[in-house]
PDB file of N, CA and C in Angstrom:
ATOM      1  N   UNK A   1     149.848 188.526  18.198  1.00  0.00           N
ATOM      2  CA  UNK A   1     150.975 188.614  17.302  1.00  0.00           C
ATOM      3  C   UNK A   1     150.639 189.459  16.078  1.00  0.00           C
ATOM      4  N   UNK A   2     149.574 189.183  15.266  1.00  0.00           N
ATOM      5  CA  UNK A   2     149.265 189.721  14.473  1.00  0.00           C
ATOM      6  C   UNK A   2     148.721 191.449  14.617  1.00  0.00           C
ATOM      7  N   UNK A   3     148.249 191.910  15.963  1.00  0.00           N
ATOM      8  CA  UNK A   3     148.422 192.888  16.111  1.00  0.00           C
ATOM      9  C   UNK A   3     149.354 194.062  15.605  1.00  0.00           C
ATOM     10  N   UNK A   4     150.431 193.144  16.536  1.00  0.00           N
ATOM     11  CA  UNK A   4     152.248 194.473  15.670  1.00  0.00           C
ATOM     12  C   UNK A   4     151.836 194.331  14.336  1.00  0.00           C
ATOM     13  N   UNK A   5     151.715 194.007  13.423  1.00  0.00           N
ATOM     14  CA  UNK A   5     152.297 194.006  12.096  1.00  0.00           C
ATOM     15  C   UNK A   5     150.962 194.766  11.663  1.00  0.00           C
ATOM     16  N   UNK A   6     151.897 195.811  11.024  1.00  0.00           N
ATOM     17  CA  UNK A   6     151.299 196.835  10.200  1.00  0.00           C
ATOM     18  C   UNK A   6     152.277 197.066   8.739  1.00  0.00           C
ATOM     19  N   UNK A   7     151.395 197.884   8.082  1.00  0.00           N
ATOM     20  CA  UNK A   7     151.841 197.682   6.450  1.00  0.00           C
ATOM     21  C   UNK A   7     152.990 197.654   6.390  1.00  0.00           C
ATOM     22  N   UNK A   8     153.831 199.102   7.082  1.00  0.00           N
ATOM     23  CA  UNK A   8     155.473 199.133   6.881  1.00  0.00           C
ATOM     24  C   UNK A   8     156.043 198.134   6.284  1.00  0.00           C
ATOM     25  N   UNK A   9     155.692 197.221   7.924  1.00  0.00           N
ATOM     26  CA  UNK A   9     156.505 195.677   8.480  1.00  0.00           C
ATOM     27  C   UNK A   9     156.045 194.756   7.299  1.00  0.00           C
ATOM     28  N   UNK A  10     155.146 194.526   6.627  1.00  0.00           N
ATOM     29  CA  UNK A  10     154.732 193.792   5.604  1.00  0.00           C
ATOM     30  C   UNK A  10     154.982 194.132   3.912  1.00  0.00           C
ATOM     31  N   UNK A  11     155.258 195.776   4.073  1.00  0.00           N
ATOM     32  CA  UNK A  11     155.278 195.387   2.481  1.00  0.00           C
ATOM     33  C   UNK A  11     157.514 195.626   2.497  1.00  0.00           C
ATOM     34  N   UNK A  12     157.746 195.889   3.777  1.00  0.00           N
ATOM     35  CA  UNK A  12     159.407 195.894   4.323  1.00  0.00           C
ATOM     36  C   UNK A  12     160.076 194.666   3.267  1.00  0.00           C
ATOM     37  N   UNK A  13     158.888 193.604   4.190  1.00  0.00           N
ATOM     38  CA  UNK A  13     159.117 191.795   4.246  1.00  0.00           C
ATOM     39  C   UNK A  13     159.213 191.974   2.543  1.00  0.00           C
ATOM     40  N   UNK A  14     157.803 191.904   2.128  1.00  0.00           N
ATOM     41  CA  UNK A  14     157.780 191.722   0.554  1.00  0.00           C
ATOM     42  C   UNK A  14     158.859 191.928  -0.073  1.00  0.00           C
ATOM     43  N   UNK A  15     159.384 193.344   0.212  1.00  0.00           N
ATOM     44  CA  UNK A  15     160.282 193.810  -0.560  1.00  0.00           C
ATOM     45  C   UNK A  15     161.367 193.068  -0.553  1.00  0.00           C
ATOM     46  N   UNK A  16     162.334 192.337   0.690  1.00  0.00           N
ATOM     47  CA  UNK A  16     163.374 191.878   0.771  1.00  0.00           C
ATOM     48  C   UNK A  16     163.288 190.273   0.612  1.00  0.00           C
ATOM     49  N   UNK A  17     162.291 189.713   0.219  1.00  0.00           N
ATOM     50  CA  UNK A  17     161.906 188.827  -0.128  1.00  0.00           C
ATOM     51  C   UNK A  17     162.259 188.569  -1.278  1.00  0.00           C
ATOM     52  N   UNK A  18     161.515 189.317  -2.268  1.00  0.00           N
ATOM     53  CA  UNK A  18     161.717 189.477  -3.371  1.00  0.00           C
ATOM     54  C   UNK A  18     163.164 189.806  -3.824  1.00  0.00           C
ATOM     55  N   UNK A  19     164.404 190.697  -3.256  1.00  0.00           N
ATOM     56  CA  UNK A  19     165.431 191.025  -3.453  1.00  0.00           C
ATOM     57  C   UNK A  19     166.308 189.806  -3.308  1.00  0.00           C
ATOM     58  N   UNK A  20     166.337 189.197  -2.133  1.00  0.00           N
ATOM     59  CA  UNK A  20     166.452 187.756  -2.017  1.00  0.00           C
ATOM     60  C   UNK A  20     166.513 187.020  -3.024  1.00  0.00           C
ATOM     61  N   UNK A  21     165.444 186.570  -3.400  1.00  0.00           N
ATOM     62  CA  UNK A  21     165.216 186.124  -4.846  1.00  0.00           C
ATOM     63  C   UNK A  21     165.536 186.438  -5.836  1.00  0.00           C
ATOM     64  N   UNK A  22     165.941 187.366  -6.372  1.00  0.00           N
ATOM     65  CA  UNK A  22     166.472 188.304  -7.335  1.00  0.00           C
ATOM     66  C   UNK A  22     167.611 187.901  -7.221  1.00  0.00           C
ATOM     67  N   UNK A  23     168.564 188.406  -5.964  1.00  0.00           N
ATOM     68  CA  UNK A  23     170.186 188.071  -5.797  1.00  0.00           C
ATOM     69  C   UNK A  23     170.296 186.578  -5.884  1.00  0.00           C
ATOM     70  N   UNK A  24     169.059 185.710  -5.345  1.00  0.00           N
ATOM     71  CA  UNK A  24     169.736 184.251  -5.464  1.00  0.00           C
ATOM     72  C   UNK A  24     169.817 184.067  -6.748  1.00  0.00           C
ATOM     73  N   UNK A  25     168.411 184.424  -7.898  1.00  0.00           N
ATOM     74  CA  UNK A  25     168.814 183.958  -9.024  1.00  0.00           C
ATOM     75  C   UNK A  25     170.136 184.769  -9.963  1.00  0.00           C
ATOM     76  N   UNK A  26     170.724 185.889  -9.933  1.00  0.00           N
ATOM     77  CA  UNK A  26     171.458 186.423 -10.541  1.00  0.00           C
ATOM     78  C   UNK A  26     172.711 185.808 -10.020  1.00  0.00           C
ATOM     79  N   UNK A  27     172.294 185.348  -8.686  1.00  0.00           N
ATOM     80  CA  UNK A  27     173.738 184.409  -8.554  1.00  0.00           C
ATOM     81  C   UNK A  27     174.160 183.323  -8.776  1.00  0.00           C
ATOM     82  N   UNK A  28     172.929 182.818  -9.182  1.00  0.00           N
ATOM     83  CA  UNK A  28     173.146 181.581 -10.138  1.00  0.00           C
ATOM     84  C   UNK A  28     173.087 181.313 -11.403  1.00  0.00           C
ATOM     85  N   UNK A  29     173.046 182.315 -12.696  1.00  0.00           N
ATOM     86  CA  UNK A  29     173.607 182.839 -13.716  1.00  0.00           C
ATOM     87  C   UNK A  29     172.252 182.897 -14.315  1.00  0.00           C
ATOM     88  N   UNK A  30     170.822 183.557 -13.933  1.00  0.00           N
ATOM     89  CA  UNK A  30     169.885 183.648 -14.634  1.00  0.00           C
ATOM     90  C   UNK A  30     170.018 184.638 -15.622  1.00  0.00           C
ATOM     91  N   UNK A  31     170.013 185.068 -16.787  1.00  0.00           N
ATOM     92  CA  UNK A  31     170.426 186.038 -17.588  1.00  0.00           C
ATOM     93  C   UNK A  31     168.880 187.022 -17.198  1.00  0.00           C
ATOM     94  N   UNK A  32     169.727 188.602 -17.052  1.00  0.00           N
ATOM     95  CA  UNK A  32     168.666 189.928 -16.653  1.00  0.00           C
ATOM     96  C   UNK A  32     168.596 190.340 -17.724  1.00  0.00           C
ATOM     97  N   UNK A  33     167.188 190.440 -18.755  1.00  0.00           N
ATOM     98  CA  UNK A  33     166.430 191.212 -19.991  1.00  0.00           C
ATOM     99  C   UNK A  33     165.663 192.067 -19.056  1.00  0.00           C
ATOM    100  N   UNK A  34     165.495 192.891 -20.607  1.00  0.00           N
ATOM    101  CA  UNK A  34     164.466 193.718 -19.981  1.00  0.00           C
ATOM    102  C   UNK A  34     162.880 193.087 -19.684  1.00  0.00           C
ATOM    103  N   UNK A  35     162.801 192.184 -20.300  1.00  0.00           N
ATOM    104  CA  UNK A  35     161.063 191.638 -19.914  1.00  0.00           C
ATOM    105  C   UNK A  35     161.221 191.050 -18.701  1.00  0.00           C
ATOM    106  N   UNK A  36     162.868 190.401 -18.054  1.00  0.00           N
ATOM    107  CA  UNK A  36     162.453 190.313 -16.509  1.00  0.00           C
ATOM    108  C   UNK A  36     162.693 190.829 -15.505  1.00  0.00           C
ATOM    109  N   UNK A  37     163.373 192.474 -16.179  1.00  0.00           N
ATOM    110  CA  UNK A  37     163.497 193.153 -15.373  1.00  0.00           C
ATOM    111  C   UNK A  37     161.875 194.189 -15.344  1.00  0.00           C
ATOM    112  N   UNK A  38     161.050 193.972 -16.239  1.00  0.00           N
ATOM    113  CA  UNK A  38     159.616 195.008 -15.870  1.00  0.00           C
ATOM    114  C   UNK A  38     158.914 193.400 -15.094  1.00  0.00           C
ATOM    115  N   UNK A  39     159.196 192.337 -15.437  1.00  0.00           N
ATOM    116  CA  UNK A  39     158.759 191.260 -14.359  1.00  0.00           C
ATOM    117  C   UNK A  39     158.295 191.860 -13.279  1.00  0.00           C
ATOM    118  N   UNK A  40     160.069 191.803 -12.602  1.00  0.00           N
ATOM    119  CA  UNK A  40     160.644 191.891 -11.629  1.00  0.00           C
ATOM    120  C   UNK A  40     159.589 193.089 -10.850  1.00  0.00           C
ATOM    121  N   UNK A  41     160.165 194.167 -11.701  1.00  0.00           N
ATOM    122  CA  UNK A  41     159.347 195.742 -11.120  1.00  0.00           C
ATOM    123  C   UNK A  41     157.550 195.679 -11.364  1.00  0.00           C
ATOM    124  N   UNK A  42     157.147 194.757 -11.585  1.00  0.00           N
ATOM    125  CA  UNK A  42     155.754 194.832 -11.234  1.00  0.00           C
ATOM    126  C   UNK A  42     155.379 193.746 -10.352  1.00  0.00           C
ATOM    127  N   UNK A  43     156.420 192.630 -10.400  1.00  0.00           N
ATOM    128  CA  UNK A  43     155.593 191.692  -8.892  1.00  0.00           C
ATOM    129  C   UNK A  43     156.521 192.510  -7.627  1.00  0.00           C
ATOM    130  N   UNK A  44     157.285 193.335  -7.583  1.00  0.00           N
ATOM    131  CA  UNK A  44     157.554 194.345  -6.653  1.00  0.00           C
ATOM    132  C   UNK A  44     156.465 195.570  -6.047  1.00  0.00           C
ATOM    133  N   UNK A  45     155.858 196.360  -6.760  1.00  0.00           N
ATOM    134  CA  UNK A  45     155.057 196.807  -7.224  1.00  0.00           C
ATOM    135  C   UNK A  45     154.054 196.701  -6.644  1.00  0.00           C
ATOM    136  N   UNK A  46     153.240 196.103  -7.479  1.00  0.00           N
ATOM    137  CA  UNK A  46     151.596 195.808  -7.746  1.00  0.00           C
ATOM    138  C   UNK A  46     151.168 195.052  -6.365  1.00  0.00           C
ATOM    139  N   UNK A  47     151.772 193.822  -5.839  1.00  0.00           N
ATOM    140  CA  UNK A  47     150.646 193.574  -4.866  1.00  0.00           C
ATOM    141  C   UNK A  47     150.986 194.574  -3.123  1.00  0.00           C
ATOM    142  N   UNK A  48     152.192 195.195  -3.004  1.00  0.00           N
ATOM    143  CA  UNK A  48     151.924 196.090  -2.293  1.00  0.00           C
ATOM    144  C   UNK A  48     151.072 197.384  -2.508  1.00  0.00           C
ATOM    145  N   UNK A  49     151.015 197.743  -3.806  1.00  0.00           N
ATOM    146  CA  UNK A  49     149.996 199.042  -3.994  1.00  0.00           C
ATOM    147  C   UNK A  49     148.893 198.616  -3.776  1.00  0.00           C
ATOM    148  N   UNK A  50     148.316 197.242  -4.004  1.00  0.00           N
ATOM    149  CA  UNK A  50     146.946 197.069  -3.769  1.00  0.00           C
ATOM    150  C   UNK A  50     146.596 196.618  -2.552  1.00  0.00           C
ATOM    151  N   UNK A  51     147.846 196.060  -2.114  1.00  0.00           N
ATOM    152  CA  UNK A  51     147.699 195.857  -0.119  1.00  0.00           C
ATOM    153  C   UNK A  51     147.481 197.098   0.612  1.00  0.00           C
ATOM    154  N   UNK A  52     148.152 198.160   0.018  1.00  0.00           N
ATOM    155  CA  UNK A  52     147.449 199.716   0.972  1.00  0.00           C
ATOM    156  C   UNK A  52     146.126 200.285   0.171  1.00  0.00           C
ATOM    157  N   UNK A  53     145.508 199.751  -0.670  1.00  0.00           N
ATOM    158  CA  UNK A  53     144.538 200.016  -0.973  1.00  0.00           C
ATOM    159  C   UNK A  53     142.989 199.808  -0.577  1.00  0.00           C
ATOM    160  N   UNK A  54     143.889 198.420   0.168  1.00  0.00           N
ATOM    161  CA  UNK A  54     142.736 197.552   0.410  1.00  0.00           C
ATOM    162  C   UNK A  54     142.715 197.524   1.991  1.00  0.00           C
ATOM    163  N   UNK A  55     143.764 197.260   2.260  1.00  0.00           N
ATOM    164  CA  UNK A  55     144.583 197.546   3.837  1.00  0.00           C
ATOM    165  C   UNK A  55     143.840 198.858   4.735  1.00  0.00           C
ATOM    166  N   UNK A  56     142.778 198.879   5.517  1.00  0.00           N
ATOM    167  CA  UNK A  56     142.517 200.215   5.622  1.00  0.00           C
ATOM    168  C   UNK A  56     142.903 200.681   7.246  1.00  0.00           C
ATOM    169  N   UNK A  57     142.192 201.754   7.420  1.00  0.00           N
ATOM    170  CA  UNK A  57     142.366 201.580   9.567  1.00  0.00           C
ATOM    171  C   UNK A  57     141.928 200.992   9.725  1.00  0.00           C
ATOM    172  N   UNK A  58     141.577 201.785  11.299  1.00  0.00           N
ATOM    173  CA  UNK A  58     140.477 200.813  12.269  1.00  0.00           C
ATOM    174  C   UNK A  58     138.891 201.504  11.556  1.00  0.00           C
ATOM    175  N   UNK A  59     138.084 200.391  11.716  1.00  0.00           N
ATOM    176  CA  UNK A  59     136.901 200.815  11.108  1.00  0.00           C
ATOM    177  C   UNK A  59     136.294 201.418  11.853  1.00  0.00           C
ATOM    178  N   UNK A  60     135.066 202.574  11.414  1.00  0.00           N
ATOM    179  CA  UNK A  60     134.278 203.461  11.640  1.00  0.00           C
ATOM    180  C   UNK A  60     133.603 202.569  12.982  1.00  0.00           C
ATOM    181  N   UNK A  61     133.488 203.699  13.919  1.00  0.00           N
ATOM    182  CA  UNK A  61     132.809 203.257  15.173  1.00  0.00           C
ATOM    183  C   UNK A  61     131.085 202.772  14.616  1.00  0.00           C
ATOM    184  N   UNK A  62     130.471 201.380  15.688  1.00  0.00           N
ATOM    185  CA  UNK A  62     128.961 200.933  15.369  1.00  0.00           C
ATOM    186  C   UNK A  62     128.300 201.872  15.943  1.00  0.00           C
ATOM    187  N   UNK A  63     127.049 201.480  15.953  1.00  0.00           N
ATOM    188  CA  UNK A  63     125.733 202.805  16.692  1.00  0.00           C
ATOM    189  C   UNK A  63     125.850 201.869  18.343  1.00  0.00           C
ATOM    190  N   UNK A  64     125.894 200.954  18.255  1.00  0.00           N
ATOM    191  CA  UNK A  64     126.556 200.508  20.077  1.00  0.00           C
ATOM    192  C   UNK A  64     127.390 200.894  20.248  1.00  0.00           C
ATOM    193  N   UNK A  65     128.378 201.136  19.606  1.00  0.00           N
ATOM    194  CA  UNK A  65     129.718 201.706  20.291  1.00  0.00           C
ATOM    195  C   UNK A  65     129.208 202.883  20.457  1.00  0.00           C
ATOM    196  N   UNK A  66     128.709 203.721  19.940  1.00  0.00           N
ATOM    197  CA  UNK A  66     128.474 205.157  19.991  1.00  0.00           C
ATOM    198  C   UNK A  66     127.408 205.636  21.101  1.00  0.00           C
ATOM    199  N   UNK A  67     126.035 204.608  20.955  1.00  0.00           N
ATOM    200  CA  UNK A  67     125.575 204.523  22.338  1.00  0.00           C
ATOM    201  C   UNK A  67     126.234 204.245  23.574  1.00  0.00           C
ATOM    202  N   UNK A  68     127.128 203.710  24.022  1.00  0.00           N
ATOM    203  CA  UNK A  68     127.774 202.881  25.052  1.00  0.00           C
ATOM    204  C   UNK A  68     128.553 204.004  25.424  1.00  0.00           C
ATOM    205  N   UNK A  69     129.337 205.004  24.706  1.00  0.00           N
ATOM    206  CA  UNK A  69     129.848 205.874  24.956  1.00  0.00           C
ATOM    207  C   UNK A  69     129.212 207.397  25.494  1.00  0.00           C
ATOM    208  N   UNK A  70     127.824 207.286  25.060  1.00  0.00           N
ATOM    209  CA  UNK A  70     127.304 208.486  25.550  1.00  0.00           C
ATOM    210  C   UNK A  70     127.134 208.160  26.781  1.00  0.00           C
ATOM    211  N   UNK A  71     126.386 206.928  27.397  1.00  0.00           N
ATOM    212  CA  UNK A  71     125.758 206.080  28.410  1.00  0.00           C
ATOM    213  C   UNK A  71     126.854 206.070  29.715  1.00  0.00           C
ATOM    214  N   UNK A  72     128.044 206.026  28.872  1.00  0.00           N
ATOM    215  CA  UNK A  72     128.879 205.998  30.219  1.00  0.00           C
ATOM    216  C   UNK A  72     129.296 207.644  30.467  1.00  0.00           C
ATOM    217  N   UNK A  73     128.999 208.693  29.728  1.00  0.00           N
ATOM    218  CA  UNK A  73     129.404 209.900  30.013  1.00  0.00           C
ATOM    219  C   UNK A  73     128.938 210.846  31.108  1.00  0.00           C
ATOM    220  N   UNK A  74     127.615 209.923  31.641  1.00  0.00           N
ATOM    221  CA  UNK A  74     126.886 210.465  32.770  1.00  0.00           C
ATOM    222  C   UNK A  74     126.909 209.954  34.154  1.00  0.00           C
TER     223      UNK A  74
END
């Protein structure tokens, strides 16, 4: 399962998560300032920039993998 999911699909989620939340509270008469609207735009933000930061490929092939591959080339 965890395979499929790649960043797209995850920081997609975040995002509409968060919008979610946003529309529920504005629909229930939370008053919008500006200190919770830069809130807002940095827990939007920040932990997806640091999820592709950290988020990387597939990691660098081992020296077995790299042996195993010559080994079968013959």
């Amino acid at each position: 399962m965890f395979r499929s999911v790649n960043r797209r699909t995850v920081i997609g989620v975040w995002f509409a998560v968060l919008v979610a939340v946003a529309g529920a509270g504005a629909l229930s008469g939370v008053s919008i300032t500006i200190g919770t609207s830069a809130l807002w735009f940095f827990a939007c933000v920040v932990p997806p920039a640091v999820m592709l930061m950290i988020w990387r490929g597939a990691p660098p092939p081992t020296v077995a993998e790299v042996l195993h591959a010559v080994d079968r080339r013959d």
